[in-house]
C-alpha atoms as a PDB file:
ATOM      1  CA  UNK A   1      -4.691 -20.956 -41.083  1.00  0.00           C
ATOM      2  CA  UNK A   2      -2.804 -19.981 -44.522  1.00  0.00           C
ATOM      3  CA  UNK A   3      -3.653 -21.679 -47.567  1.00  0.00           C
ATOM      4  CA  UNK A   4      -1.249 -23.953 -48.733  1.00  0.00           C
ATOM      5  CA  UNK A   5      -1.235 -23.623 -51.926  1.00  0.00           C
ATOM      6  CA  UNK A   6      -1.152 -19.498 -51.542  1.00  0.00           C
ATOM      7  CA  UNK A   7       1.998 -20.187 -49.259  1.00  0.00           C
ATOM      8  CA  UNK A   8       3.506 -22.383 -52.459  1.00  0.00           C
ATOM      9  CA  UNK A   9       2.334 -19.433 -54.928  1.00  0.00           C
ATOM     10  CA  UNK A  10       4.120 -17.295 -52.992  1.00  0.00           C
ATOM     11  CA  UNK A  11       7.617 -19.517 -52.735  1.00  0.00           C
ATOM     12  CA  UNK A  12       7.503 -19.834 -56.483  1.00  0.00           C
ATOM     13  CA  UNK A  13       7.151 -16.029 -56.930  1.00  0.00           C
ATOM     14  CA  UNK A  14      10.360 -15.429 -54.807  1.00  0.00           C
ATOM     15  CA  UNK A  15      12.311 -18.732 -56.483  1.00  0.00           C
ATOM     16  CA  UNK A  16      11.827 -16.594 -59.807  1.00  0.00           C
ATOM     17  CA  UNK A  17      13.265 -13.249 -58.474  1.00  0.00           C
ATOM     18  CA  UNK A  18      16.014 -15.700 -57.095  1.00  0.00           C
ATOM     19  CA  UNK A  19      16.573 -16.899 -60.402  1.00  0.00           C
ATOM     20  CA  UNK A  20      16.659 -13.539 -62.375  1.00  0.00           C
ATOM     21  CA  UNK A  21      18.934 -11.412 -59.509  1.00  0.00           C
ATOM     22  CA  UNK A  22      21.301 -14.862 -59.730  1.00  0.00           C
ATOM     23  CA  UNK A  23      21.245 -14.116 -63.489  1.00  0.00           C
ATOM     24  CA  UNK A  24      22.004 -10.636 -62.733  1.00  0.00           C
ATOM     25  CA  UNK A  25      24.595 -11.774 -59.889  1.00  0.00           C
ATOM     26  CA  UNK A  26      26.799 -14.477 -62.343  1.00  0.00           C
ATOM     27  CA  UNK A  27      26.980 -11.343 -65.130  1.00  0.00           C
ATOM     28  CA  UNK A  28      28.362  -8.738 -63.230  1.00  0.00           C
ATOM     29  CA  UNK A  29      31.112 -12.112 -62.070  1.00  0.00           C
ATOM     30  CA  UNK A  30      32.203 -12.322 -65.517  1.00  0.00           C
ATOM     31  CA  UNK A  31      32.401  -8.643 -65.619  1.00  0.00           C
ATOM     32  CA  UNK A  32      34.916  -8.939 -62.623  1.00  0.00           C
ATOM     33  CA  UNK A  33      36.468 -11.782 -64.279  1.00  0.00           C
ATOM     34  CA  UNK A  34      37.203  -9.948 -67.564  1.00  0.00           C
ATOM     35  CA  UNK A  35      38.522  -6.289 -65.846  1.00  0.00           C
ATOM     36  CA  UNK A  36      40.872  -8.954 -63.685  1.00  0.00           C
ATOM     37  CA  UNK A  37      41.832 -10.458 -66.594  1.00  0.00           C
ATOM     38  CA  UNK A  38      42.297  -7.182 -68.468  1.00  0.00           C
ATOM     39  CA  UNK A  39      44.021  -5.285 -66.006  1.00  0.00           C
ATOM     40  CA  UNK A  40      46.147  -8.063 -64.085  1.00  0.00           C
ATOM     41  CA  UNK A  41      44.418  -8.095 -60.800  1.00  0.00           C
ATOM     42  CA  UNK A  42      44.908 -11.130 -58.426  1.00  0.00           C
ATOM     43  CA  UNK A  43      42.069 -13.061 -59.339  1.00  0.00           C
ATOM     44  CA  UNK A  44      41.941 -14.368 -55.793  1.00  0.00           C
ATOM     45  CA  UNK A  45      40.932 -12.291 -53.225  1.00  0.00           C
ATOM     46  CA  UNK A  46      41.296 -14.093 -49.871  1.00  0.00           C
ATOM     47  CA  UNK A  47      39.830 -11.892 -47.770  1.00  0.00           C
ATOM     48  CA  UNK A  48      36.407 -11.373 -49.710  1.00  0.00           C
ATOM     49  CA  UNK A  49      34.392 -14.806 -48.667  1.00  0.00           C
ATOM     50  CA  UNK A  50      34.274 -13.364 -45.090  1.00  0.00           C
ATOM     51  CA  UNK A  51      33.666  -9.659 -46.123  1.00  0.00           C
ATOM     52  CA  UNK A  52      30.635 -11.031 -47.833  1.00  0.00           C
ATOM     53  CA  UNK A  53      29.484 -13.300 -45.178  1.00  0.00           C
ATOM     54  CA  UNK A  54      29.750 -10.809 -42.568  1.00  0.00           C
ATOM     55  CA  UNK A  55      28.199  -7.970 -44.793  1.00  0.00           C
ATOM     56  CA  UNK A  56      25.320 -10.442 -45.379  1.00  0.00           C
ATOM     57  CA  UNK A  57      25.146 -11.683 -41.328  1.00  0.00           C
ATOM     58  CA  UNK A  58      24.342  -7.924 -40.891  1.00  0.00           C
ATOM     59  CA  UNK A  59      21.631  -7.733 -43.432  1.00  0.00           C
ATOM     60  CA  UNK A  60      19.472 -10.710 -41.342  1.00  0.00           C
ATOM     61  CA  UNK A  61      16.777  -9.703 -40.109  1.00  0.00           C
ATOM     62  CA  UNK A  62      16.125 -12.819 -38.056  1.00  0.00           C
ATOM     63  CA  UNK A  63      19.107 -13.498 -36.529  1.00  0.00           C
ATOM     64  CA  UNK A  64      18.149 -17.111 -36.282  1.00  0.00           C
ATOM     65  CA  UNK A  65      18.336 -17.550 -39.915  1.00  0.00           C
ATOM     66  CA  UNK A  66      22.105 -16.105 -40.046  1.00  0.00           C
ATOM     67  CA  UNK A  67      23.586 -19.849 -40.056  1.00  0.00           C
ATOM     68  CA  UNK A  68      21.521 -21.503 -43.241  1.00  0.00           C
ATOM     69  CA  UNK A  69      21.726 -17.501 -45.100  1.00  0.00           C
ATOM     70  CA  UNK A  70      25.728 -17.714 -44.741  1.00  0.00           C
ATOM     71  CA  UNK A  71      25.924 -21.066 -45.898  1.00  0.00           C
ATOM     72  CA  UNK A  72      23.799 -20.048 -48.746  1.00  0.00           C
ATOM     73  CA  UNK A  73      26.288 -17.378 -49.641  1.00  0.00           C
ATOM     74  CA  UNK A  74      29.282 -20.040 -49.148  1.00  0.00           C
ATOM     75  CA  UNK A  75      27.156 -21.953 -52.548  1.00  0.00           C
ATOM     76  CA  UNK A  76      26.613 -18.706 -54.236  1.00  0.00           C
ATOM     77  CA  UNK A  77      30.240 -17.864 -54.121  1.00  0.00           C
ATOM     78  CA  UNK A  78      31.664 -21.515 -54.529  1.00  0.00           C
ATOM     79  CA  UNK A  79      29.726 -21.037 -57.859  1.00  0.00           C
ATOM     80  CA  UNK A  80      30.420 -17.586 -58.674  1.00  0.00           C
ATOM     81  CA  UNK A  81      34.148 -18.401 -58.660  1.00  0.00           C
ATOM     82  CA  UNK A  82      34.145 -21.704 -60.962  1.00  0.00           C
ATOM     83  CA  UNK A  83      32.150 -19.244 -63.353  1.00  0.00           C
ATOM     84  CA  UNK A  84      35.244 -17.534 -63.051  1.00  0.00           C
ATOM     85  CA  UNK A  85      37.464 -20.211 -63.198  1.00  0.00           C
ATOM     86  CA  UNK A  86      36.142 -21.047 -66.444  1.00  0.00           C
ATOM     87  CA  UNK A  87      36.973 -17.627 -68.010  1.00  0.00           C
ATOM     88  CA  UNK A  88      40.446 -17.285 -66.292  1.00  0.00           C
ATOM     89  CA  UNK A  89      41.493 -21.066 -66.574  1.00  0.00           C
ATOM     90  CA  UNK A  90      39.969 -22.575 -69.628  1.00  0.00           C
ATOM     91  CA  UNK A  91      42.559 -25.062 -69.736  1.00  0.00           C
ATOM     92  CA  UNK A  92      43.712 -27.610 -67.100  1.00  0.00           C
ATOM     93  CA  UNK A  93      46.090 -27.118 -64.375  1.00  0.00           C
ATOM     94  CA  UNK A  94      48.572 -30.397 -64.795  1.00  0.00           C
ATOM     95  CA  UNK A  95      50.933 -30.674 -61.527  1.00  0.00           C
ATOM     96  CA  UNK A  96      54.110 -32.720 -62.312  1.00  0.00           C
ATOM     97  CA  UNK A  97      56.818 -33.624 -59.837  1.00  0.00           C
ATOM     98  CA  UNK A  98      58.424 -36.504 -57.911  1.00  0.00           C
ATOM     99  CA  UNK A  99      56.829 -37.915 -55.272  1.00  0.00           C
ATOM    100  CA  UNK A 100      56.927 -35.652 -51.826  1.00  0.00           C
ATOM    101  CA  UNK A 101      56.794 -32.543 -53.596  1.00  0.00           C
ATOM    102  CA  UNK A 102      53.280 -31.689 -52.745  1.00  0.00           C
ATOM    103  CA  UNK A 103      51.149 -32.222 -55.485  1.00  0.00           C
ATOM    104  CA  UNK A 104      48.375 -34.091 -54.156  1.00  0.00           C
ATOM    105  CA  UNK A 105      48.090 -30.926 -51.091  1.00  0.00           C
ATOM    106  CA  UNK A 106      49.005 -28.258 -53.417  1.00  0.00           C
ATOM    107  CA  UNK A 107      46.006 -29.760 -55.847  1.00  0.00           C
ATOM    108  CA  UNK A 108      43.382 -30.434 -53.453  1.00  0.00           C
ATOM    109  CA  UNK A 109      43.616 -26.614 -52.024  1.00  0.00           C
ATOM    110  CA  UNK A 110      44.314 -25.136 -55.032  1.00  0.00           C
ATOM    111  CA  UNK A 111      41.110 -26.862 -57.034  1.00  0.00           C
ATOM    112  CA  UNK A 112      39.331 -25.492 -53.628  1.00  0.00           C
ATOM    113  CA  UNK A 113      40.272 -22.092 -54.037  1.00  0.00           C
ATOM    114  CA  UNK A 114      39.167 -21.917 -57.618  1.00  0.00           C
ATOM    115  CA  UNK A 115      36.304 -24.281 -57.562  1.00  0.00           C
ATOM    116  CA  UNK A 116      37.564 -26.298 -59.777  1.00  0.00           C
ATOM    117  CA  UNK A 117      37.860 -29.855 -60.468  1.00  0.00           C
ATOM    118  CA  UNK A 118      40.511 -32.340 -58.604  1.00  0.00           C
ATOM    119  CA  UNK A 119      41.524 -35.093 -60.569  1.00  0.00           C
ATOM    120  CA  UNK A 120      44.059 -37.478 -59.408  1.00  0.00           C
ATOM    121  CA  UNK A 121      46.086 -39.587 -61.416  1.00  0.00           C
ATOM    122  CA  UNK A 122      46.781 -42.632 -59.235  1.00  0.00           C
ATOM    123  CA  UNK A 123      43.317 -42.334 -57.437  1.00  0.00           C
ATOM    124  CA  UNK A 124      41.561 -42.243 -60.291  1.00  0.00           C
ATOM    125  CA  UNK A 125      43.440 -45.818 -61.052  1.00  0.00           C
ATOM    126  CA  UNK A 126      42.830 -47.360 -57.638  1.00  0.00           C
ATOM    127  CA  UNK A 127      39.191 -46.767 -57.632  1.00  0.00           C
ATOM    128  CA  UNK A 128      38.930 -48.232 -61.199  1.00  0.00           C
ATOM    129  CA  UNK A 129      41.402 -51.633 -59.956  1.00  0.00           C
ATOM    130  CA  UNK A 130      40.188 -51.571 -56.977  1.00  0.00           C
ATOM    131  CA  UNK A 131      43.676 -51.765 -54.881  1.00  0.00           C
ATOM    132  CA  UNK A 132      45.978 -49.418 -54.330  1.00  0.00           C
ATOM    133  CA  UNK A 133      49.172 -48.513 -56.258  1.00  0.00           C
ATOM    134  CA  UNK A 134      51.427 -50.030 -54.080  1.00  0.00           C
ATOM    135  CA  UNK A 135      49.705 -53.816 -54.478  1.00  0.00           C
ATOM    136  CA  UNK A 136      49.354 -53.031 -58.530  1.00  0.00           C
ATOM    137  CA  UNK A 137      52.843 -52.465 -58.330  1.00  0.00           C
ATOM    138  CA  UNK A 138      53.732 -55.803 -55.763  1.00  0.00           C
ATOM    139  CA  UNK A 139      50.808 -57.783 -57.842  1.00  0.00           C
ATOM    140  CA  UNK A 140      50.897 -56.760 -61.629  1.00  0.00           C
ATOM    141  CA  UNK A 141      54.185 -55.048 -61.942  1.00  0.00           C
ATOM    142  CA  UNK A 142      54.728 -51.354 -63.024  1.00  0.00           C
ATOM    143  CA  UNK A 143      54.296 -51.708 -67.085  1.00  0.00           C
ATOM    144  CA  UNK A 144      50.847 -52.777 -66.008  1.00  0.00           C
ATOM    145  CA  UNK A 145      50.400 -49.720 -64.174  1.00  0.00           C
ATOM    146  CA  UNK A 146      52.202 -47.632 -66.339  1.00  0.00           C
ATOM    147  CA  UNK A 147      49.973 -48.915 -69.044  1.00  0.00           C
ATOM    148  CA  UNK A 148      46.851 -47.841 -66.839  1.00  0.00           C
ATOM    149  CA  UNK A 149      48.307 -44.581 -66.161  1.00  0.00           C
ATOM    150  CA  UNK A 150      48.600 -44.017 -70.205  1.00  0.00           C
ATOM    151  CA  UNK A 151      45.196 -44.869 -70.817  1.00  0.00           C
ATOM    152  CA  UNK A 152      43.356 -42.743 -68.131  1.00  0.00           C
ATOM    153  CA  UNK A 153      45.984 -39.574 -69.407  1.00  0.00           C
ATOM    154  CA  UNK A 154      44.014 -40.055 -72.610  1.00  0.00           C
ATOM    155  CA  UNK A 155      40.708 -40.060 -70.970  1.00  0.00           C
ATOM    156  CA  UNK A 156      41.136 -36.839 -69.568  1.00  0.00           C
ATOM    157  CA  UNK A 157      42.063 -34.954 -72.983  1.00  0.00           C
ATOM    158  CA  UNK A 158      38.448 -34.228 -72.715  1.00  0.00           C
ATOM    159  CA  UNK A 159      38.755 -32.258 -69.347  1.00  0.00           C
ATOM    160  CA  UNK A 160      38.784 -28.613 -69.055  1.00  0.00           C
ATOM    161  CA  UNK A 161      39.262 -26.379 -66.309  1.00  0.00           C
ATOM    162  CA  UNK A 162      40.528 -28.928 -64.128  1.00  0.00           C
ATOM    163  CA  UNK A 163      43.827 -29.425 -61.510  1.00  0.00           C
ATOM    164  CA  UNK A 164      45.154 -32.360 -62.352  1.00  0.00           C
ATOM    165  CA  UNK A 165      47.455 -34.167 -60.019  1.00  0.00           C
ATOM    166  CA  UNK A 166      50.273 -37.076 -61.782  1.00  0.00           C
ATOM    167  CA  UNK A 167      51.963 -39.422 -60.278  1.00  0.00           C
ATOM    168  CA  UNK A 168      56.008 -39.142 -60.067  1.00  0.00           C
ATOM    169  CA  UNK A 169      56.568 -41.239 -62.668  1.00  0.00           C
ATOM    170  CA  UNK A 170      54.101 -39.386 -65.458  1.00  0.00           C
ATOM    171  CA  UNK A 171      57.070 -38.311 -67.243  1.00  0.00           C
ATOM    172  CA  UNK A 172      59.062 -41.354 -68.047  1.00  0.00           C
ATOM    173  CA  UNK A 173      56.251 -41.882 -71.298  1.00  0.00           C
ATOM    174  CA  UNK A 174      56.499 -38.286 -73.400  1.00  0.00           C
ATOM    175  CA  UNK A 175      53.233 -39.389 -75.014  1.00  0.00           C
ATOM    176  CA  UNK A 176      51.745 -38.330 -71.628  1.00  0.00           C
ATOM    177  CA  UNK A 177      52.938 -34.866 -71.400  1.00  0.00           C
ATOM    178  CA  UNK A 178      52.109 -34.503 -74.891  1.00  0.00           C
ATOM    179  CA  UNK A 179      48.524 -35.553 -74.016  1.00  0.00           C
ATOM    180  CA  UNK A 180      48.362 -33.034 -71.067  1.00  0.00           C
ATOM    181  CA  UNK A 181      49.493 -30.615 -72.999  1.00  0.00           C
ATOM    182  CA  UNK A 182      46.882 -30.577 -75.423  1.00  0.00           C
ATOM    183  CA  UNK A 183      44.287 -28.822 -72.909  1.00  0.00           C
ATOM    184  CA  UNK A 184      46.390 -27.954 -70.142  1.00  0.00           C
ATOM    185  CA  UNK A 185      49.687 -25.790 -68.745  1.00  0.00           C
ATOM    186  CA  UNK A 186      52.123 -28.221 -67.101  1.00  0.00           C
ATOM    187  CA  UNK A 187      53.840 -26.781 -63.245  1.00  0.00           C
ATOM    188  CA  UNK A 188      56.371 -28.780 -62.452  1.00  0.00           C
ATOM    189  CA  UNK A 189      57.012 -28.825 -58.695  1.00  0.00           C
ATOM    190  CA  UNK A 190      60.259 -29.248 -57.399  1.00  0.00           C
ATOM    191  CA  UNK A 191      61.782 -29.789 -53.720  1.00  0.00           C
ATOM    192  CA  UNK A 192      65.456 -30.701 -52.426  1.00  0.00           C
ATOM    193  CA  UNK A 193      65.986 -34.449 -52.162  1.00  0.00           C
ATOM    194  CA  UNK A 194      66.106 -33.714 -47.950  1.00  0.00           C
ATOM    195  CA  UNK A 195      62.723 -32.539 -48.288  1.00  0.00           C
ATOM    196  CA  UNK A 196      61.649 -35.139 -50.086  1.00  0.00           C
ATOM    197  CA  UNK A 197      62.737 -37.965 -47.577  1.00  0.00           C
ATOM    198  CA  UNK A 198      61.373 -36.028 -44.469  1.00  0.00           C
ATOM    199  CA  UNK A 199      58.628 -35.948 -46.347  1.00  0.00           C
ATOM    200  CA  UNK A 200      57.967 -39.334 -47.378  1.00  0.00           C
ATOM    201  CA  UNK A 201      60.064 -41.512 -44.786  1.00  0.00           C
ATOM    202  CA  UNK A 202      57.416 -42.290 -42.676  1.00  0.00           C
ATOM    203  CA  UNK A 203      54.674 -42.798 -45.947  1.00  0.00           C
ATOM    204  CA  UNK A 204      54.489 -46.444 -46.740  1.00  0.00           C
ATOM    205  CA  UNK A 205      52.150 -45.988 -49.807  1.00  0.00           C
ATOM    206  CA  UNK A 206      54.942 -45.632 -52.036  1.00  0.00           C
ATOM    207  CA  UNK A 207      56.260 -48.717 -54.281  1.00  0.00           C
ATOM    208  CA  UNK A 208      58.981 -47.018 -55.618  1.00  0.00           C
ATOM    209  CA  UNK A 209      60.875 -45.674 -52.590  1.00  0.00           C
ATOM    210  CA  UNK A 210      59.806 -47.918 -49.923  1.00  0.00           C
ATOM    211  CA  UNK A 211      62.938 -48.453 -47.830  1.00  0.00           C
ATOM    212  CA  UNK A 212      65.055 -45.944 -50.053  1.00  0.00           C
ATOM    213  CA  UNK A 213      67.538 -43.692 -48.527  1.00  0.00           C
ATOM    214  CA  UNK A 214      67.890 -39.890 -49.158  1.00  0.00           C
ATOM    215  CA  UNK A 215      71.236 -40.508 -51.350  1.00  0.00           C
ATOM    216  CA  UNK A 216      68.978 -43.147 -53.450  1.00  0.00           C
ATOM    217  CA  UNK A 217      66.284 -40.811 -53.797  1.00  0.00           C
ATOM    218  CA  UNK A 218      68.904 -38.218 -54.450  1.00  0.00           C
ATOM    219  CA  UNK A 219      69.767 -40.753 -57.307  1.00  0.00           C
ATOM    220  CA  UNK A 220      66.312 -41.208 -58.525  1.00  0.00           C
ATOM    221  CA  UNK A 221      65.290 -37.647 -58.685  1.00  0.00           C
ATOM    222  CA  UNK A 222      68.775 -36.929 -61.288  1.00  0.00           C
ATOM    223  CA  UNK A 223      67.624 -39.486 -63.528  1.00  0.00           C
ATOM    224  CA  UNK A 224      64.372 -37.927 -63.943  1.00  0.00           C
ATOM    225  CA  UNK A 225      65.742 -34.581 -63.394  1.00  0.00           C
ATOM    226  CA  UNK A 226      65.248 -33.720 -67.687  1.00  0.00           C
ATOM    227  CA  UNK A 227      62.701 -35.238 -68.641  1.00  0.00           C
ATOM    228  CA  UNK A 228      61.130 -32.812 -65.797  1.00  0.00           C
ATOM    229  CA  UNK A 229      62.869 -30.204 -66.891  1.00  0.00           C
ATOM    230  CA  UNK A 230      61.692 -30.728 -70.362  1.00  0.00           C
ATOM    231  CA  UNK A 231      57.853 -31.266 -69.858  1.00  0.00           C
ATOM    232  CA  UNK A 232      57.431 -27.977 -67.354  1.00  0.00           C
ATOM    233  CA  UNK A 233      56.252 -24.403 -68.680  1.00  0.00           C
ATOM    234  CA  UNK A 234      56.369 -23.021 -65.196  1.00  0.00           C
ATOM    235  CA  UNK A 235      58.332 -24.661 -62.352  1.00  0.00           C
ATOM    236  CA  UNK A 236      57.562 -24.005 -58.542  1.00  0.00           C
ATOM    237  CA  UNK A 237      59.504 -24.728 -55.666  1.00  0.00           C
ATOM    238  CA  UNK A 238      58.024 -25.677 -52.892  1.00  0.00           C
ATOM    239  CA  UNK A 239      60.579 -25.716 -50.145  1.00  0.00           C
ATOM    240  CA  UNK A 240      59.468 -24.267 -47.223  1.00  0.00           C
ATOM    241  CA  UNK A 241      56.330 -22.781 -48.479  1.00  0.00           C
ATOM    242  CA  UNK A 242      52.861 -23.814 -47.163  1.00  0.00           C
ATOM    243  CA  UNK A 243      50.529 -25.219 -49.067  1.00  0.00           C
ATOM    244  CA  UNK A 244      48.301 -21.703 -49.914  1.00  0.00           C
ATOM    245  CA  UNK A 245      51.876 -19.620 -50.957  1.00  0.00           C
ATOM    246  CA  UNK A 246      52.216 -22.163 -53.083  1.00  0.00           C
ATOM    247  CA  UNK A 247      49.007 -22.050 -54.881  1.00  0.00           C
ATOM    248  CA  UNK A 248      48.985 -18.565 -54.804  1.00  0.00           C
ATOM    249  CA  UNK A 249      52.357 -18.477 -56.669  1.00  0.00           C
ATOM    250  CA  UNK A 250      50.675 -21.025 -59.548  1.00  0.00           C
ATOM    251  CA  UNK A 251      47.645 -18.550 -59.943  1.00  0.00           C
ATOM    252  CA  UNK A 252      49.897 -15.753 -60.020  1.00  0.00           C
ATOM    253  CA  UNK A 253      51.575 -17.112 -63.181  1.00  0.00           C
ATOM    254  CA  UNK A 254      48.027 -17.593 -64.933  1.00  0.00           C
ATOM    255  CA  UNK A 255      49.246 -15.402 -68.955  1.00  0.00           C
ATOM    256  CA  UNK A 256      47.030 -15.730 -71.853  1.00  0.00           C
ATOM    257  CA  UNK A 257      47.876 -19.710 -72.578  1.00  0.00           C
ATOM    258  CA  UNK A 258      45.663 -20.510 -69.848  1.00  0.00           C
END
């Protein structure tokens, strides 16, 4: 029978070459990162993740092990790419836009995609009140939420290297998108006023446009039409686009503000 504490000797021997070819590893990814970010390239590469977990399927010796050494690469590269993320996107990602024009999808994949951090306005505010944005609205009025909304924009002044999703109505206080704007590049996502009711017609979770028709929408979206317009440094439409073209197209427009 093995000794165990030879057995242990050895598993600490191989955690420290882990840790120094990891080292190694997350260098030569901010080499990548910085001949991307000198030359242009795409930073994402879609195809990659499975290159490398195929590649590394093949390099198993015990085939039984192929499912925990692939999932073990899935970490590595989750990891390798915020590294990345931090280099390419030291400031936030802020998503504006009124309601139905994808910002909570569009921020959820695209945080995915560059292991980032996804931070959402309103949820952030119904976890700390405990209800949801609808009953705020029904129970406290909006200038009580509005007030909320203010104070956790503040709060994340300190984030970095973040997507950050805002509610609709983010942009009717311009001490918010100056506060977002201090660590971050405002997209402004926009979508035709049909889109917008297909979109939300059947969604319930809305205080603002519950029962509204797509000419009062319409009506809605023109009065906050500028003060859109006004807040964005890149605008995105997102009509008839899935969810990853639409991601893609923010990370293409990455320049040296990020």
């Amino acid at each position: 029978m093995k000794n165990l504490d030879d057995i242990r000797d050895q598993i600490n021997s191989i955690d420290k070459e882990i840790v120094t070819l990891f080292e190694k590893r997350l260098n030569l990814v901010i080499d990548v990162a910085n001949v991307k970010k000198e030359l242009g390239i795409p930073i994402l590469h879609l195809n990659r993740e499975q290159e490398v977990l195929n590649k590394v399927a093949d390099e198993v010796n015990n085939k039984e092990f192929i499912d925990p050494v692939q999932k073990l690469f899935v970490e590595i590269m989750r990891i390798s790419k915020g590294v990345q993320t931090k280099l390419l996107f030291p400031n936030n990602i802020v998503l504006v836009g009124f309601m139905g024009t994808g910002k909570t999808s569009v921020g959820k994949q695209l945080a995915s995609m560059l292991a980032m951090e996804y931070i959402d306005i309103d949820e952030t505010i119904e976890k700390s009140q405990g209800m949801s944005i609808g009953s705020i609205f029904e129970s406290k009025g909006e200038q009580y939420f509005r007030e909320l909304e203010s104070k956790c924009v503040i709060e994340l002044e300190a984030k970095s290297s973040s997507v950050i999703s805002c509610g609709g109505g983010i942009v009717l206080n311009n001490n918010n998108i100056l506060s977002l704007k201090k660590n971050g590049k405002v997209f402004l996502l926009t979508a035709k006023p049909e889109t917008i009711y297909t979109r939300l017609k059947q969604d319930s979770s809305r205080p603002l446009l519950k029962s509204k028709s797509e000419d009062e929408i319409k009506e809605l979206l023109e009065k906050r039409r500028k003060l859109y317009m006004d807040c964005a440094d890149i605008i995105v439409n997102t009509d008839n686009k899935s969810i990853e073209d639409i991601c893609m197209e923010i990370v293409s427009q990455r320049d040296g503000s990020f």
